[in-house]
C-alpha atoms as a PDB file:
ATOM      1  CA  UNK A   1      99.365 103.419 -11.693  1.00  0.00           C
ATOM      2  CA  UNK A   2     101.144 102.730 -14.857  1.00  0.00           C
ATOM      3  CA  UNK A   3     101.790  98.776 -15.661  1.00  0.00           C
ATOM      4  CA  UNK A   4     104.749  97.880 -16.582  1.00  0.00           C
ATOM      5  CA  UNK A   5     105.483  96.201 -20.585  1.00  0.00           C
ATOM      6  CA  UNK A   6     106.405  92.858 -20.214  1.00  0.00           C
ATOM      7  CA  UNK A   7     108.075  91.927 -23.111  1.00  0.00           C
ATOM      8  CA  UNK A   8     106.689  88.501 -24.543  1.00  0.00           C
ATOM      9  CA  UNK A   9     103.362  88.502 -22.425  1.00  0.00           C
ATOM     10  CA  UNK A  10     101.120  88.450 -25.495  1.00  0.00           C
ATOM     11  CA  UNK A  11     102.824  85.395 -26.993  1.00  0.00           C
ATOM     12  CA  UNK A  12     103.127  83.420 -23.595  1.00  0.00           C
ATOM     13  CA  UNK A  13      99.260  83.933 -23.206  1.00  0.00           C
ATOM     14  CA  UNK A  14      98.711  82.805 -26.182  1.00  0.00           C
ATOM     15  CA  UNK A  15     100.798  80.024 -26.182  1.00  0.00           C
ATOM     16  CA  UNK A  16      99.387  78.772 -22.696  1.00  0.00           C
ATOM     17  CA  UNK A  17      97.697  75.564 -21.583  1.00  0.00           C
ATOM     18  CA  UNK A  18      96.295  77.337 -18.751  1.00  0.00           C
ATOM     19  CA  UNK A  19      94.348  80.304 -20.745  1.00  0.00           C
ATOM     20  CA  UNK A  20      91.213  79.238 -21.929  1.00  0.00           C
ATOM     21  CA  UNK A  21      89.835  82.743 -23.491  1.00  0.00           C
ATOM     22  CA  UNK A  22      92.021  85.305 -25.321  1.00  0.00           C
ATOM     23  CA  UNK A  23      89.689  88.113 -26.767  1.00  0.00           C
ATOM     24  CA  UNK A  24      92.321  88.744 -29.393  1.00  0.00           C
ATOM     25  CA  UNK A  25      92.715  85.691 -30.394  1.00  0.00           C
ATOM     26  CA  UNK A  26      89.692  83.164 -29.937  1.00  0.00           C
ATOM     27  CA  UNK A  27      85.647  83.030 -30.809  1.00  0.00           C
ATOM     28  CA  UNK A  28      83.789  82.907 -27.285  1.00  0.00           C
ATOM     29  CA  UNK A  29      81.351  80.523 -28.821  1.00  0.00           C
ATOM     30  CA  UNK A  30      84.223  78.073 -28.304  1.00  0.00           C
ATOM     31  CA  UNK A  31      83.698  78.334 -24.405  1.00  0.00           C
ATOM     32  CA  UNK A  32      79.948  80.077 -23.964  1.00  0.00           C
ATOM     33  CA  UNK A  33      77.682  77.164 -22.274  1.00  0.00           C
ATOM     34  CA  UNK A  34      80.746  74.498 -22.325  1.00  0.00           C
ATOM     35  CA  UNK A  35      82.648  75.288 -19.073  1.00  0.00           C
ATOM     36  CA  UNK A  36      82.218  71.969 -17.520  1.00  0.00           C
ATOM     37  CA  UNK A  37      83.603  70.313 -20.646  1.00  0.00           C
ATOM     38  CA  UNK A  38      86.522  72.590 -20.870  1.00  0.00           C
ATOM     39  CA  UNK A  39      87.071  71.493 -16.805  1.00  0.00           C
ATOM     40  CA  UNK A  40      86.120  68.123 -17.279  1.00  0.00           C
ATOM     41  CA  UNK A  41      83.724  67.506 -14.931  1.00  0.00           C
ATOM     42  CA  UNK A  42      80.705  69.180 -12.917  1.00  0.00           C
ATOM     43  CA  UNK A  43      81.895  71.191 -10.418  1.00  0.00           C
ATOM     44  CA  UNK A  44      80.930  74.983  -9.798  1.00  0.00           C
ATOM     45  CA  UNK A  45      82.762  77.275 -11.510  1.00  0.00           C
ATOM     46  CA  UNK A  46      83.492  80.290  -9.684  1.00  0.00           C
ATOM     47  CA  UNK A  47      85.226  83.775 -10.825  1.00  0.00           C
ATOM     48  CA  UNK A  48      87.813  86.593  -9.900  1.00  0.00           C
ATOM     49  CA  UNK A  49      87.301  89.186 -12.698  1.00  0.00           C
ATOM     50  CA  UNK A  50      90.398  91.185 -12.109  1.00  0.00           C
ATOM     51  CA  UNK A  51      92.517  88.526 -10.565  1.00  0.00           C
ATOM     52  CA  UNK A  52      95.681  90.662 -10.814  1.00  0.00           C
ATOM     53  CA  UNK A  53      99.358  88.470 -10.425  1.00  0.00           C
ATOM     54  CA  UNK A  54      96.531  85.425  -9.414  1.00  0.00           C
ATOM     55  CA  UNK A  55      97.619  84.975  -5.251  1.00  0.00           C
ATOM     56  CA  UNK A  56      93.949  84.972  -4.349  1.00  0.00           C
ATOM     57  CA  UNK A  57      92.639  82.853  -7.043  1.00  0.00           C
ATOM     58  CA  UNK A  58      95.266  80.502  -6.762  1.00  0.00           C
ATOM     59  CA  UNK A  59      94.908  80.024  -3.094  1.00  0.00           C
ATOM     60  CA  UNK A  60      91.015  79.648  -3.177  1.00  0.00           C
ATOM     61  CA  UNK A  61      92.105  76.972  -6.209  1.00  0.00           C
ATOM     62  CA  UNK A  62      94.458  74.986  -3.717  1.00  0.00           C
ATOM     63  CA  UNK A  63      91.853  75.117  -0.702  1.00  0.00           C
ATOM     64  CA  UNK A  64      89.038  73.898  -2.882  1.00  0.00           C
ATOM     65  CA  UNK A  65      89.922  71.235  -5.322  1.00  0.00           C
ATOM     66  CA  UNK A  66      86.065  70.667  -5.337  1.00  0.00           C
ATOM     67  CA  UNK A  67      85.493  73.656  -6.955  1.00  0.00           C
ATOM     68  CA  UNK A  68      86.912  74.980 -10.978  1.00  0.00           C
ATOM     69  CA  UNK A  69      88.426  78.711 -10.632  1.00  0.00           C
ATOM     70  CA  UNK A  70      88.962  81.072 -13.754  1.00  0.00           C
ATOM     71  CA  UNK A  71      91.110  83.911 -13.133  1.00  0.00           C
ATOM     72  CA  UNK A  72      90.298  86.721 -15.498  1.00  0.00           C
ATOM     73  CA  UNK A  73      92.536  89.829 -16.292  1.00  0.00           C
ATOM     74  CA  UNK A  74      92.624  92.349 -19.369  1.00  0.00           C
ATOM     75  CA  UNK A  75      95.732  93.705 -18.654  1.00  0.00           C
ATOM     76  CA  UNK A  76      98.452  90.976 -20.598  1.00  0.00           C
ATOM     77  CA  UNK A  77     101.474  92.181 -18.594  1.00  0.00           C
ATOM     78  CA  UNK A  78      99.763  91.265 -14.998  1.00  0.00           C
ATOM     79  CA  UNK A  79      98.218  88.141 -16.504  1.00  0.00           C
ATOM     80  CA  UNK A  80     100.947  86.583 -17.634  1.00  0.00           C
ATOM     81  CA  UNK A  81     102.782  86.226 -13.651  1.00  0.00           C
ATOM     82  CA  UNK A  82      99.580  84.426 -12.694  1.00  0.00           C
ATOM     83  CA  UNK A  83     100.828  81.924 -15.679  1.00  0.00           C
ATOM     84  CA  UNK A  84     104.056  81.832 -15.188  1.00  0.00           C
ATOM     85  CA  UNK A  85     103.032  80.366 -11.163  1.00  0.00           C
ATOM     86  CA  UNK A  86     100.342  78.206 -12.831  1.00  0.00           C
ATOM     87  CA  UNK A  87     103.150  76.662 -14.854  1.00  0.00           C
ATOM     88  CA  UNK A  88     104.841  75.132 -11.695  1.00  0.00           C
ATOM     89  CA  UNK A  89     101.539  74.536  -9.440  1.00  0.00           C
ATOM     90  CA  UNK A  90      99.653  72.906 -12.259  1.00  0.00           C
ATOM     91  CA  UNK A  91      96.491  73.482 -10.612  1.00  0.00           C
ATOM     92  CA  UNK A  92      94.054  71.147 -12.393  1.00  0.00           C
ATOM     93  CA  UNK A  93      90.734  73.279 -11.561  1.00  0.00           C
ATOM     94  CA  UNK A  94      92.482  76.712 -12.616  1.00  0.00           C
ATOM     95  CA  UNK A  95      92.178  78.597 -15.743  1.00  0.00           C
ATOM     96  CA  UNK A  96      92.672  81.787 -16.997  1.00  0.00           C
ATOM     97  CA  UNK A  97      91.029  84.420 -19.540  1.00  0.00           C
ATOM     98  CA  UNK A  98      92.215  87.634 -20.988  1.00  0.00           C
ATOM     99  CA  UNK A  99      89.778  89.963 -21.527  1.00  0.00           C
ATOM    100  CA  UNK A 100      87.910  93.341 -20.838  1.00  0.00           C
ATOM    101  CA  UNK A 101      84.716  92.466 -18.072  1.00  0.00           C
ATOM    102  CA  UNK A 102      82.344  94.444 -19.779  1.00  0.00           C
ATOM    103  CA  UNK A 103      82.742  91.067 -22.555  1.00  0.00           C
ATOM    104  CA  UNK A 104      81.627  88.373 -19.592  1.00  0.00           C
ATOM    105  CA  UNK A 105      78.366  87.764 -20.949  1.00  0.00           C
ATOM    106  CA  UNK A 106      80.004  86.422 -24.035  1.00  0.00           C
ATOM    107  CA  UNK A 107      82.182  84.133 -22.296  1.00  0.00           C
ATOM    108  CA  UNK A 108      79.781  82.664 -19.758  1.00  0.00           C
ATOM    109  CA  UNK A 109      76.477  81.453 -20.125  1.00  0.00           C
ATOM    110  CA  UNK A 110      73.472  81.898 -18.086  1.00  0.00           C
ATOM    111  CA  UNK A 111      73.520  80.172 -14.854  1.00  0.00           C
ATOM    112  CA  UNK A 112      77.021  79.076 -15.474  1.00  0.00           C
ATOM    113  CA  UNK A 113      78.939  80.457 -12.403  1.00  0.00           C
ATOM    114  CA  UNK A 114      78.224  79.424  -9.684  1.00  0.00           C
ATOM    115  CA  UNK A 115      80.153  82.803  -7.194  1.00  0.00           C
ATOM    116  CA  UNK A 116      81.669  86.174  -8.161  1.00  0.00           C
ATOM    117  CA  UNK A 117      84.831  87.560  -6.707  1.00  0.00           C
ATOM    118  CA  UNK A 118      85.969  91.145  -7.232  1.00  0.00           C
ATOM    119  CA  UNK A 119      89.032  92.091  -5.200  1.00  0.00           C
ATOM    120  CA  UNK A 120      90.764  95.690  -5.277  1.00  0.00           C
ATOM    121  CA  UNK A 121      88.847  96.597  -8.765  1.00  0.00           C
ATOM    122  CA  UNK A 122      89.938  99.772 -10.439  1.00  0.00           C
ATOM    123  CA  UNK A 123      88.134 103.026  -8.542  1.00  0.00           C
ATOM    124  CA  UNK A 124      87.631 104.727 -11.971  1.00  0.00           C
ATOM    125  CA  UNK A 125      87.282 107.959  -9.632  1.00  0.00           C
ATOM    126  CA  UNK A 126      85.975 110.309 -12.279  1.00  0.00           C
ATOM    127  CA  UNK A 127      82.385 110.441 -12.230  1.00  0.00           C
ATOM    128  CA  UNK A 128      82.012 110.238 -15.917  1.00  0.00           C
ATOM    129  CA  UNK A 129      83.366 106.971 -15.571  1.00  0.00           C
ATOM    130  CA  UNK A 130      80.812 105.487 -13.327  1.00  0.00           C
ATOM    131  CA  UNK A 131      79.527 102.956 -15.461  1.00  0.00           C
ATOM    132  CA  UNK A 132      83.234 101.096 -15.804  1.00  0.00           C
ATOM    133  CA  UNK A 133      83.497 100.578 -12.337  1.00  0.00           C
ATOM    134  CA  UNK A 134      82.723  96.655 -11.058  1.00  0.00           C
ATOM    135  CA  UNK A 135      80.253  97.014  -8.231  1.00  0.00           C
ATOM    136  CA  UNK A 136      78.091  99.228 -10.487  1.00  0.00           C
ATOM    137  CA  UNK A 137      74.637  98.947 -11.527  1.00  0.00           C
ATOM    138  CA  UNK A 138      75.953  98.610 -15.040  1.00  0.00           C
ATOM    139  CA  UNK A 139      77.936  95.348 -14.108  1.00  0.00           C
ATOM    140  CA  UNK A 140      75.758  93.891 -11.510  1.00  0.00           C
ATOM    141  CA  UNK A 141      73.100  93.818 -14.027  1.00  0.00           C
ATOM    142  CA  UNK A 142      75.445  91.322 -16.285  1.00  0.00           C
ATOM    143  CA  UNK A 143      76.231  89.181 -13.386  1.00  0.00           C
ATOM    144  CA  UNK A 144      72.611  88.276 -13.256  1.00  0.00           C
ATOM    145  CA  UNK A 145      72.553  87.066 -16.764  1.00  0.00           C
ATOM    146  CA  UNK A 146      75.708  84.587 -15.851  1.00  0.00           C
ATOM    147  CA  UNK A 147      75.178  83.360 -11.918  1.00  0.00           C
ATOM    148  CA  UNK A 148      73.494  80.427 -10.911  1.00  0.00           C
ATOM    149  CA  UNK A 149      70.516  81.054  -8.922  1.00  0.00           C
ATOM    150  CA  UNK A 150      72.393  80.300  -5.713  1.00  0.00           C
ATOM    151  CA  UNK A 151      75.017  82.774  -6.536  1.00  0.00           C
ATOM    152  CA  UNK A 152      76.249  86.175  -5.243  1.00  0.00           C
ATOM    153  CA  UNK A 153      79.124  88.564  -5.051  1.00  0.00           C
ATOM    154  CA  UNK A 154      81.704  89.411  -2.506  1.00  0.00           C
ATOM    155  CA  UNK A 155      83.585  92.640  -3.215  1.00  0.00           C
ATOM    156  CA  UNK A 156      86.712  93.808  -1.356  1.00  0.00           C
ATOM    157  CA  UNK A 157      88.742  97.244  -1.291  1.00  0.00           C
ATOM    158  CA  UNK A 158      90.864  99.775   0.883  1.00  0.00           C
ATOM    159  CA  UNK A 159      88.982 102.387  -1.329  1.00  0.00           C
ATOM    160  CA  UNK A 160      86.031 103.994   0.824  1.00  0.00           C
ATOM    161  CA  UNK A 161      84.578 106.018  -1.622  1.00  0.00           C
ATOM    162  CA  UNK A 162      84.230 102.946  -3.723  1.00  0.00           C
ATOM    163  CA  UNK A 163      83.218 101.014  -0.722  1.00  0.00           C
ATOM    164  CA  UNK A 164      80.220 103.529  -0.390  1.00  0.00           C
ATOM    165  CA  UNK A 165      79.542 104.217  -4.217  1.00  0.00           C
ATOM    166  CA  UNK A 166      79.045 100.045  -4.703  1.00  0.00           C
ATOM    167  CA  UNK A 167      76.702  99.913  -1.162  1.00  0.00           C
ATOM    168  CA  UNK A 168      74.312 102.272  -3.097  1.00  0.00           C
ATOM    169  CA  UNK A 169      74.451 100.248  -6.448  1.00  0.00           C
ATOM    170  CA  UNK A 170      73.736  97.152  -4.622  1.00  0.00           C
ATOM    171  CA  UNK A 171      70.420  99.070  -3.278  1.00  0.00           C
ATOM    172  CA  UNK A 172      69.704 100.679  -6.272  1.00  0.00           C
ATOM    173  CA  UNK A 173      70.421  97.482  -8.750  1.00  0.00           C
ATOM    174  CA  UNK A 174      67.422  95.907  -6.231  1.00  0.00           C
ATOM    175  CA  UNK A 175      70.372  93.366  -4.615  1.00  0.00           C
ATOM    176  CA  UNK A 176      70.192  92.007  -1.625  1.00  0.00           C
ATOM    177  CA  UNK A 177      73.368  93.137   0.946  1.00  0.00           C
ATOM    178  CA  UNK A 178      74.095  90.022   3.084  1.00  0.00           C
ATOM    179  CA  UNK A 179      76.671  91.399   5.396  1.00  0.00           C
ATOM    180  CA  UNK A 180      79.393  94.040   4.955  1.00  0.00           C
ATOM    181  CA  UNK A 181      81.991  95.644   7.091  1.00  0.00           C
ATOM    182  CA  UNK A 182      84.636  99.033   7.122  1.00  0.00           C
ATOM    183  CA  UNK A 183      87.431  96.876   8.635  1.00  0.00           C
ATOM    184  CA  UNK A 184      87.367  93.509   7.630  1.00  0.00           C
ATOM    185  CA  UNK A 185      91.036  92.123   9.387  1.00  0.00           C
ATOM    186  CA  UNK A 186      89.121  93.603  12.802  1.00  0.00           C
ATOM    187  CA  UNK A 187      85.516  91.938  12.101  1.00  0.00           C
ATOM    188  CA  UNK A 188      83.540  88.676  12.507  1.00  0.00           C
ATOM    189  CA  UNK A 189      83.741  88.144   8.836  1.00  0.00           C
ATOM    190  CA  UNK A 190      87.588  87.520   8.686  1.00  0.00           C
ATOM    191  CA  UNK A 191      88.117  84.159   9.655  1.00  0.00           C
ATOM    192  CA  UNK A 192      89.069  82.451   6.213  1.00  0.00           C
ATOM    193  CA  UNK A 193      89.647  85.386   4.269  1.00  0.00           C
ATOM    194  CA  UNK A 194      92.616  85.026   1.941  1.00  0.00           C
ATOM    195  CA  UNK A 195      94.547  88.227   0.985  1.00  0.00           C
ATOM    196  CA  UNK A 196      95.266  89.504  -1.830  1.00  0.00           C
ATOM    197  CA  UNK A 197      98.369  91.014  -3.331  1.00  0.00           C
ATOM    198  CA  UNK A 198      96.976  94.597  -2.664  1.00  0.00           C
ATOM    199  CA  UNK A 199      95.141  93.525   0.968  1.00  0.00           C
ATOM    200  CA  UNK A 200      98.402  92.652   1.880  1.00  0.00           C
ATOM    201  CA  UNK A 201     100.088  95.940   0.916  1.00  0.00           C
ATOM    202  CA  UNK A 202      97.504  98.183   2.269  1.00  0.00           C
ATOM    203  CA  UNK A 203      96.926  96.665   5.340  1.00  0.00           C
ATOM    204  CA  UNK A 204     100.668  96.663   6.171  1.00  0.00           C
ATOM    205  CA  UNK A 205      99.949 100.576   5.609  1.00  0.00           C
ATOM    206  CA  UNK A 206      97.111 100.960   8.080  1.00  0.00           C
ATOM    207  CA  UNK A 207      94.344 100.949   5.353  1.00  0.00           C
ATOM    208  CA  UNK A 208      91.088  99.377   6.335  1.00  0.00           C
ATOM    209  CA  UNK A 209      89.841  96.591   4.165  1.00  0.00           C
ATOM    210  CA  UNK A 210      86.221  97.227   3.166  1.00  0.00           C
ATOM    211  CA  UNK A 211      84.066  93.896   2.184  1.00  0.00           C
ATOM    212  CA  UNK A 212      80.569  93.350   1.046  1.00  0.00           C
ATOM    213  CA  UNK A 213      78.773  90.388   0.075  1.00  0.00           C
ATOM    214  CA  UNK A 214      75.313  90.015  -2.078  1.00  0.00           C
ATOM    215  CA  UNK A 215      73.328  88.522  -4.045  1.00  0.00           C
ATOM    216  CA  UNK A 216      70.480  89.116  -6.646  1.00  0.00           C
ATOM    217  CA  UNK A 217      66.929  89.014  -5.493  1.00  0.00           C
ATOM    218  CA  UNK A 218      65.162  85.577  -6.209  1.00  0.00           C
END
């Protein structure tokens, strides 16, 4: 799917309270290690890497005030409508980075997040591109180096190939697999799920919503 320009995103990002990290445009020793100062206070941090126009992140932000969110998207043009609803909510423990994931290492520290979020992540169905894909061995292995040792990862998609593809990494990456399902919205595991912009869409359409949830062995 192509994205669509939006004319001025860069320059609102930039210009943003609510972004904390802008790989263009700021050192990531600035935030590395210092989340809780950049929040203010203690709480866990937890992450959406992908976060899209922001409904999920923003709802899990309003339910928990308990708990600091960062929303992170590479893509300027999507980023920048999670802003622009951050600019009237004023969310005190939500903030925002743009960059590419395969940088998260150099943004967070080790044991710094506390939980991992991946909603709808790009399939990257070409085989070549594997490695680029956010449930994959490749990326689970940086998680390790950022979660807390109480943390884990719940993944969500209407993609079953995907949905199969990232059961295997978990096993092969030597994760545990706490619980997963093929059809979340008809499972035990959906009371208190929030939706995102895509779960919406596809399961309007009929599309089962695949979930997993794990956690590095400890």
């Amino acid at each position: 799917m192509r994205l669509r320009n939006v004319k001025g995103a860069r320059d609102t990002i930039a210009a943003s309270e609510y972004v904390a990290f802008d790989e263009d445009n700021m050192d990531p020793d600035q935030l590395k290690g210092k989340w809780k100062e950049k929040f203010g206070n203690n709480n866990p941090i937890r992450i959406e890497i992908g976060m899209g126009k922001g409904q999920f992140i923003m709802e899990m932000a309003r339910r928990n005030p308990e708990i600091n969110f960062v929303g992170i998207e590479k893509f300027s043009s999507v980023l920048v409508r999670g802003i622009e609803k951050q600019q009237v909510e004023q969310l005190p423990n939500l903030l925002f980075v743009r960059m590419d994931a395969e940088n998260i290492e150099k943004v967070f520290d080790k044991n710094e997040v506390d939980y991992i979020f991946l909603n709808f992540s790009d399939p990257w169905p070409k085989d070549r591109h594997a490695k680029r894909r956010l449930t994959s061995v490749n990326f689970l292995n940086r998680y390790i180096n950022i979660l807390s040792e109480t943390g884990g990862v719940t993944f969500k998609t209407d993609n079953r190939p995907l949905f199969d593809f990232s059961l295997e990494q978990v096993e092969e990456a030597d994760w545990i697999l706490d619980n997963y399902t093929f059809d979340l919205h008809h499972s035990e595991y959906v009371e208190g799920n929030i939706m995102t912009e895509y779960e919406k869409k596809f399961s309007e359409m009929g599309n089962p919503i695949c979930r997993l949830v794990c956690h590095p062995k400890r």
